[in-house]
Protein backbone atom coordinates (compact mmCIF):
# COMPACT_ATOMS: atom_id res chain seq x y z
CA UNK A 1 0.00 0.00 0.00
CA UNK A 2 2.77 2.22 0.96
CA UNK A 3 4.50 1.60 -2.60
CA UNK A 4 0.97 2.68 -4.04
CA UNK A 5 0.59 5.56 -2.43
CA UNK A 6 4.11 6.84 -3.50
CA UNK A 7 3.23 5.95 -6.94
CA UNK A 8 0.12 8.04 -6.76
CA UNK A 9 2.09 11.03 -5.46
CA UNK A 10 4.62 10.61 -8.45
CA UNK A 11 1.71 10.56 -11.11
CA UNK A 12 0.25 13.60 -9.28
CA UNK A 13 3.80 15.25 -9.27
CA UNK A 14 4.24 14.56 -13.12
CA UNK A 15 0.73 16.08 -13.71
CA UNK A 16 1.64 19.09 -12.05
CA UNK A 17 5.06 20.26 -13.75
CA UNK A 18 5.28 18.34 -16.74
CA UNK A 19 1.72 18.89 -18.59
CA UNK A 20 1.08 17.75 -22.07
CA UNK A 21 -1.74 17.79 -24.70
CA UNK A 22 -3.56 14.30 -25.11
CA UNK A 23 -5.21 12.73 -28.34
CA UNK A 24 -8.76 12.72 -27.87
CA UNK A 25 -9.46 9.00 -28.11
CA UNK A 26 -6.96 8.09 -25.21
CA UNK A 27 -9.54 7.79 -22.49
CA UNK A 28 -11.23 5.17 -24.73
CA UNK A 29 -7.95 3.33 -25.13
CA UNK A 30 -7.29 3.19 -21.84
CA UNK A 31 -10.34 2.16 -20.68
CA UNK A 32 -10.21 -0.46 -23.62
CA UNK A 33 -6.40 -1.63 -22.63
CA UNK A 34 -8.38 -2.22 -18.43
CA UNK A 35 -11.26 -4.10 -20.04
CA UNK A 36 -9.08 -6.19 -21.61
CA UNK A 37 -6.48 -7.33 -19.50
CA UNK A 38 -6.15 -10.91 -18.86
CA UNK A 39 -6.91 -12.65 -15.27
CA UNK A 40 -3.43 -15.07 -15.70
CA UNK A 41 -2.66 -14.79 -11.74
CA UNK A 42 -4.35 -16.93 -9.09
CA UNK A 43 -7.00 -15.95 -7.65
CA UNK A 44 -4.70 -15.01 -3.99
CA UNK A 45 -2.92 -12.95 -6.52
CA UNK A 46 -6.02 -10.26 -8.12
CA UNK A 47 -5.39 -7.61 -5.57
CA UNK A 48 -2.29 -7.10 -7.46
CA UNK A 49 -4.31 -6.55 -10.82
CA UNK A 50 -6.86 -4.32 -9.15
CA UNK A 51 -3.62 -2.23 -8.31
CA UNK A 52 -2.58 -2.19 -11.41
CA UNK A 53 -6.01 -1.16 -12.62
CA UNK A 54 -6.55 1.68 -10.73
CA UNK A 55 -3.18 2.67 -11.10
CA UNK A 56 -3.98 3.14 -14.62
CA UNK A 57 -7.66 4.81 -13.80
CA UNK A 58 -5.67 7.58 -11.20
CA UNK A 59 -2.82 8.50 -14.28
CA UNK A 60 -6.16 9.14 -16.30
CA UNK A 61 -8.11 10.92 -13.64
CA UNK A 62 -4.91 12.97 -12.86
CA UNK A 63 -4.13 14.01 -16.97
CA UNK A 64 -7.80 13.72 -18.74
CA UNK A 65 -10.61 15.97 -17.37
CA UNK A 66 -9.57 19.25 -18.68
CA UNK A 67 -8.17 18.04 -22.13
CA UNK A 68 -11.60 17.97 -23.80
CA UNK A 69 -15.66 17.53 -22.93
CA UNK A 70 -15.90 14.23 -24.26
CA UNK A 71 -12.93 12.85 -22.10
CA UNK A 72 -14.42 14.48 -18.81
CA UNK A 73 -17.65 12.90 -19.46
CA UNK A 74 -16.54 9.79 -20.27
CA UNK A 75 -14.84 9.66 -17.01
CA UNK A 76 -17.64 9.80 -15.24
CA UNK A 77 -18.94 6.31 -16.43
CA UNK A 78 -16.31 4.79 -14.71
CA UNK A 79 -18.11 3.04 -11.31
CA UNK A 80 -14.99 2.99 -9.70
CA UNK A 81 -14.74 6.72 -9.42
CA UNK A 82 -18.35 7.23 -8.71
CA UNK A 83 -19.49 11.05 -9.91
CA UNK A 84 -16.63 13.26 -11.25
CA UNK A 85 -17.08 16.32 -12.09
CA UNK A 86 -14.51 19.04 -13.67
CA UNK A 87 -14.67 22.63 -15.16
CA UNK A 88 -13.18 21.45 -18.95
CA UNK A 89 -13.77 24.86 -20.42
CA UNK A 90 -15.02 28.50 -19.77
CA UNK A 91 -17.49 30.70 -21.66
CA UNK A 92 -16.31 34.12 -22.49
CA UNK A 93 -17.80 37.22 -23.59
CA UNK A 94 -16.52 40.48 -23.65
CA UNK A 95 -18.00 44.23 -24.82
CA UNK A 96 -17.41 47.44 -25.00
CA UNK A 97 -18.62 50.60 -26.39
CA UNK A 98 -16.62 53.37 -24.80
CA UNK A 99 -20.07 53.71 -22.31
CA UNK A 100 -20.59 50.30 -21.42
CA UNK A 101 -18.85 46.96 -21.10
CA UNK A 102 -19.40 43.54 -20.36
CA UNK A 103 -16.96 40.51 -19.10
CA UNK A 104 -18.49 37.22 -18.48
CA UNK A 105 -16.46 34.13 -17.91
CA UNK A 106 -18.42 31.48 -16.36
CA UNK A 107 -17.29 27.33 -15.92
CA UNK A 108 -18.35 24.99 -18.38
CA UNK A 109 -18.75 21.48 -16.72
CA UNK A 110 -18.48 17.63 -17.40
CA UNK A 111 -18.93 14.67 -15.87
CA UNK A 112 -22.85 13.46 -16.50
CA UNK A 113 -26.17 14.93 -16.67
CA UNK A 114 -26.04 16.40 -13.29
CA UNK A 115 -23.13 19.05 -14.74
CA UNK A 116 -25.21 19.32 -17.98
CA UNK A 117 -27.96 20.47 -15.70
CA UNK A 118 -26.06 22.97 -14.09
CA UNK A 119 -24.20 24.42 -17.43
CA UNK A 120 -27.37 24.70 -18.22
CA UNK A 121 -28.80 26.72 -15.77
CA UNK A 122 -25.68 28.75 -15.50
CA UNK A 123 -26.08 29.34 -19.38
CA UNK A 124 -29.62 30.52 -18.95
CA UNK A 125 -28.91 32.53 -16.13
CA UNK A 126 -26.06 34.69 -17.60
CA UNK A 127 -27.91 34.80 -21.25
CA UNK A 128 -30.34 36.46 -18.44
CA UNK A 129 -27.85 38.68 -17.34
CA UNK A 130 -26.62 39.46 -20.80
CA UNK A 131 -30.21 40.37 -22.05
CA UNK A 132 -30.67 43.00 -19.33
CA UNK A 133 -27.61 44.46 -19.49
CA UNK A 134 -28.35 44.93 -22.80
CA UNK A 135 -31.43 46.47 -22.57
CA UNK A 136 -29.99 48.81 -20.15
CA UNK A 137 -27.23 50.23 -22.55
CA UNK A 138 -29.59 51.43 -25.08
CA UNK A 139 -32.01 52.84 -22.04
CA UNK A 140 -28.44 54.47 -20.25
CA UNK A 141 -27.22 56.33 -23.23
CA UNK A 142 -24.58 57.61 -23.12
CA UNK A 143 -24.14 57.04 -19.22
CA UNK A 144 -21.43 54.82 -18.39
CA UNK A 145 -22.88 51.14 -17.15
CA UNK A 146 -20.40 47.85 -16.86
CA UNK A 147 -21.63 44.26 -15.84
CA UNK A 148 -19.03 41.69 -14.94
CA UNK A 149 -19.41 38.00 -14.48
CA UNK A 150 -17.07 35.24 -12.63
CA UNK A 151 -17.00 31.61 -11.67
CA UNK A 152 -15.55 29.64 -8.98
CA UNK A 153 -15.35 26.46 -7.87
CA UNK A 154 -15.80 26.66 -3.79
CA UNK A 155 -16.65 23.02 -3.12
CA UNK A 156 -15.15 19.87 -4.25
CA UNK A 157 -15.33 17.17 -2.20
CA UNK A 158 -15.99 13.28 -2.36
CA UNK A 159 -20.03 14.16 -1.50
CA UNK A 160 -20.18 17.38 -3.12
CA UNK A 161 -19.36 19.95 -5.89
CA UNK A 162 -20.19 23.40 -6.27
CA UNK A 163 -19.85 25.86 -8.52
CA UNK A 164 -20.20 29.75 -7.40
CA UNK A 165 -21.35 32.35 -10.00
CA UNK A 166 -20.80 36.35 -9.04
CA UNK A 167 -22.01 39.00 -11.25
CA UNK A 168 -21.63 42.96 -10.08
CA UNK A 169 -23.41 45.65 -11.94
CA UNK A 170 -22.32 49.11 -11.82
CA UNK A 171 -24.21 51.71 -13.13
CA UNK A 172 -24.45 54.79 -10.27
CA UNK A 173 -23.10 52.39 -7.99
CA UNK A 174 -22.30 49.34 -8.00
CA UNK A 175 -24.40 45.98 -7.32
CA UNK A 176 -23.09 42.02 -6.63
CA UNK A 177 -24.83 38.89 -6.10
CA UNK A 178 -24.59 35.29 -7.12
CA UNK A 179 -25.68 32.07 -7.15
CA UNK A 180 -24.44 28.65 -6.22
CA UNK A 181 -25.25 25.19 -8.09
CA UNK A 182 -24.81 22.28 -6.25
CA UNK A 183 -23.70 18.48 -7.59
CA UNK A 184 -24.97 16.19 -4.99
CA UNK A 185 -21.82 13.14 -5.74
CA UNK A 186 -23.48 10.63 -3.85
CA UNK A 187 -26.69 10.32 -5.75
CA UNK A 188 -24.98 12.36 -9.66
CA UNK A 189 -28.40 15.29 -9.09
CA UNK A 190 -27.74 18.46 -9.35
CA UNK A 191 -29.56 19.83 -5.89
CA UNK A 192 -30.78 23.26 -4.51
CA UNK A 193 -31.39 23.85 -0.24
CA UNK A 194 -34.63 22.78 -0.22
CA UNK A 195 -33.99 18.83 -1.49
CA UNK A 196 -31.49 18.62 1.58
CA UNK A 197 -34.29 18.74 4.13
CA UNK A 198 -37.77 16.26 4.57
CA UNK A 199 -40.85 17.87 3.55
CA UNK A 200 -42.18 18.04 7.19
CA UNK A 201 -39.40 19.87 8.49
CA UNK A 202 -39.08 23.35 9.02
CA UNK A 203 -35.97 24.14 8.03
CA UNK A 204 -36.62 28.11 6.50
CA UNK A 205 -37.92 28.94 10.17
CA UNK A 206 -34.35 27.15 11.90
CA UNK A 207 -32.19 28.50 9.81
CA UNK A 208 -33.57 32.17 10.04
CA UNK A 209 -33.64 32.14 13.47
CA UNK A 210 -30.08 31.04 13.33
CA UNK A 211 -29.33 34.29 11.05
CA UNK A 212 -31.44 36.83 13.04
CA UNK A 213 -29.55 35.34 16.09
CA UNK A 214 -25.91 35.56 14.90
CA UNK A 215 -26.41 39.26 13.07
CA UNK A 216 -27.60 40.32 16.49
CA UNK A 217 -24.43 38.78 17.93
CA UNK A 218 -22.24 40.43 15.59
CA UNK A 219 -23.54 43.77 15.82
CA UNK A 220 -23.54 43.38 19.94
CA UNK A 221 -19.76 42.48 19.55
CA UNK A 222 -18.61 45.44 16.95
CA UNK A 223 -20.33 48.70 16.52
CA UNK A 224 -19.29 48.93 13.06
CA UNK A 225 -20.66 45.80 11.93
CA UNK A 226 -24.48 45.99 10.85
CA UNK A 227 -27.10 44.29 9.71
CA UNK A 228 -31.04 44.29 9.61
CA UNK A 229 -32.20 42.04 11.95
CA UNK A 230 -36.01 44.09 12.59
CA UNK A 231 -36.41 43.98 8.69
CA UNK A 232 -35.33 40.11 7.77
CA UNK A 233 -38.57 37.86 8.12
CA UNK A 234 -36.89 34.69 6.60
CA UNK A 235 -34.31 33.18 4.42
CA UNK A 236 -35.36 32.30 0.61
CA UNK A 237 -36.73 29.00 0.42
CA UNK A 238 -33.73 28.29 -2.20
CA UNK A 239 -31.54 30.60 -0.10
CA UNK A 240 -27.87 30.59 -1.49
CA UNK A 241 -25.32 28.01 0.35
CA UNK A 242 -22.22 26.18 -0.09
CA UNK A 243 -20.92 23.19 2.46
CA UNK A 244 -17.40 24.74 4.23
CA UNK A 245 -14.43 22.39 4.38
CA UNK A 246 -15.29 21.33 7.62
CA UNK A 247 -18.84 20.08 5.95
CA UNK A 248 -20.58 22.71 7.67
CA UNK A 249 -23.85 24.62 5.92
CA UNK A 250 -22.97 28.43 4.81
CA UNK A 251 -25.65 30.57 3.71
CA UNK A 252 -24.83 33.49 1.91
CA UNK A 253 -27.22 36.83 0.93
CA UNK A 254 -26.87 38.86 -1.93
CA UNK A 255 -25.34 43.09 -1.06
CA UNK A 256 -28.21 44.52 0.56
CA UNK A 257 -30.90 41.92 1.19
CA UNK A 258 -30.13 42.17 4.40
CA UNK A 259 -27.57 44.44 5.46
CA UNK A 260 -25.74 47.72 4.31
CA UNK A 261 -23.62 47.57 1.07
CA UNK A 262 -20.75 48.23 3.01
CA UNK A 263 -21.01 44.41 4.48
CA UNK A 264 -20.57 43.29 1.24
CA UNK A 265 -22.22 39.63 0.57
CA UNK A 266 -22.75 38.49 4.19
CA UNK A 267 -22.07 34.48 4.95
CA UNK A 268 -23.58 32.81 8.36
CA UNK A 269 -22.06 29.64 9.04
CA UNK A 270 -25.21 27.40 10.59
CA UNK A 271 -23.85 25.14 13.18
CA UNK A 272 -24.95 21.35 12.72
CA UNK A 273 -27.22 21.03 15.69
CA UNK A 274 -29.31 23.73 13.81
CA UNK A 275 -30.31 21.60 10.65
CA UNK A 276 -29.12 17.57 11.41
CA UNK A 277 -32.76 16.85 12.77
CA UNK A 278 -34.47 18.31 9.48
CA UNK A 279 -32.45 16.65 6.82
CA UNK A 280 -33.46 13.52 4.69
């Protein structure tokens, strides 16, 4: 096991500092060249093969995903490596008129229907954007007017995947908010917050307690942090979130929904004993 793992780090060290471009059949062949390898040991002896095997599998999972669509999807057939999931590409747009300009550059996914889901709600979402903002420039003028729109991955772990989108518009001032898809990797769905919890329990009314509770908190500790805690009746039913490293529920509110713009995009970090009792 121990000669294993320092194989693994080697193949992950190559990847790293000695990249190179792949033909775009290879995943086939090596999935071919695993298929048909020959059982010739005794049985005692098969560990040994499945070594080999997944040795094989890692160098692909290590130097595939982001050399083409087809080879990141095709990964994710493999059982062995349950749901994978990888930004292959991004789409890019760019304008500008001297008055108004536009840069969008949002993740393009692979990996199964779950990230075809989400590129296609992200698609949707920024031809959205993209058809206001466009409307806006002829109804602006000649007043200046910008709209700019990133991608991140924040979550990647063996359970889950999730990709953040933030768009800022500045016209007078300036405006940002987001959202956050979700790739459940245990099940391959694409998920929002309210498929975490059963239908009978009341999770909107725990976790805005929860909020109301720590923004009063905060502003108790710091006088120059502030929120509105008298004007917040509830989170969204499909209130933004995003699991921490530690596995722990984040929500996360657009600028101003619920405090002053100088607060930014506020996160509250929901402690377990909140939610446990109300999910699935």
């Amino acid at each position: 096991m121990d000669d294993f793992r320092a194989f693994d780090e080697k193949l992950k060290e190559r990847a790293r500092t000695e990249p190179f471009p792949l033909p775009e059949n290879y995943a086939g062949r090596v999935f071919r060249t695993c298929a048909g390898l020959e059982e010739t040991a005794p049985k005692r002896r098969r560990p040994y093969r499945w070594a080999a095997w997944a040795a094989a599998v890692l160098a692909l999972f290590i130097t595939v995903p982001n050399v083409s669509p087809a080879a990141a999807a095709a990964m994710a057939d493999v059982p062995v490596l349950g749901t994978i999931v990888r930004v292959v590409t991004f789409r890019d747009y760019t304008y500008d008129d001297g008055w108004h300009s536009a840069d969008i550059s949002v993740a393009e996914l692979a990996g199964g229907d779950a990230a075809q889901e989400v590129d296609s709600q992200t698609r949707a979402w920024t031809d959205q954007l993209l058809g206001q903002f466009q409307a806006d420039c002829e109804a602006m003028g000649e007043s200046y007017g910008s709209l700019s729109v990133t991608s991140s991955v924040v979550t990647d772990s063996d359970t889950w995947f999730t990709l953040r989108v933030d768009a800022e518009e500045v016209r007078a001032s300036g405006y940002q908010f987001s959202r956050f898809y979700h790739i459940d990797k245990t099940t391959g769905r694409a998920v929002t917050l309210k498929e975490l919890f059963r239908e009978d329990g009341d999770y909107v009314t725990a976790l805005s307690d929860e909020v109301r509770r720590q923004m009063e908190e905060r502003m108790a500790e710091d006088a120059e942090v502030s929120y509105f805690p008298e004007e917040f009746t509830a989170i969204d039913p499909e209130q933004n979130f995003f699991f921490d490293e530690d596995g722990r529920l984040v929500l996360v509110f657009d600028e101003y929904t619920v405090a002053p713009g100088s607060m930014g995009m506020p996160e509250f970090t929901i402690p377990t004993d909140v939610y446990t009792g109300l999910l699935k």
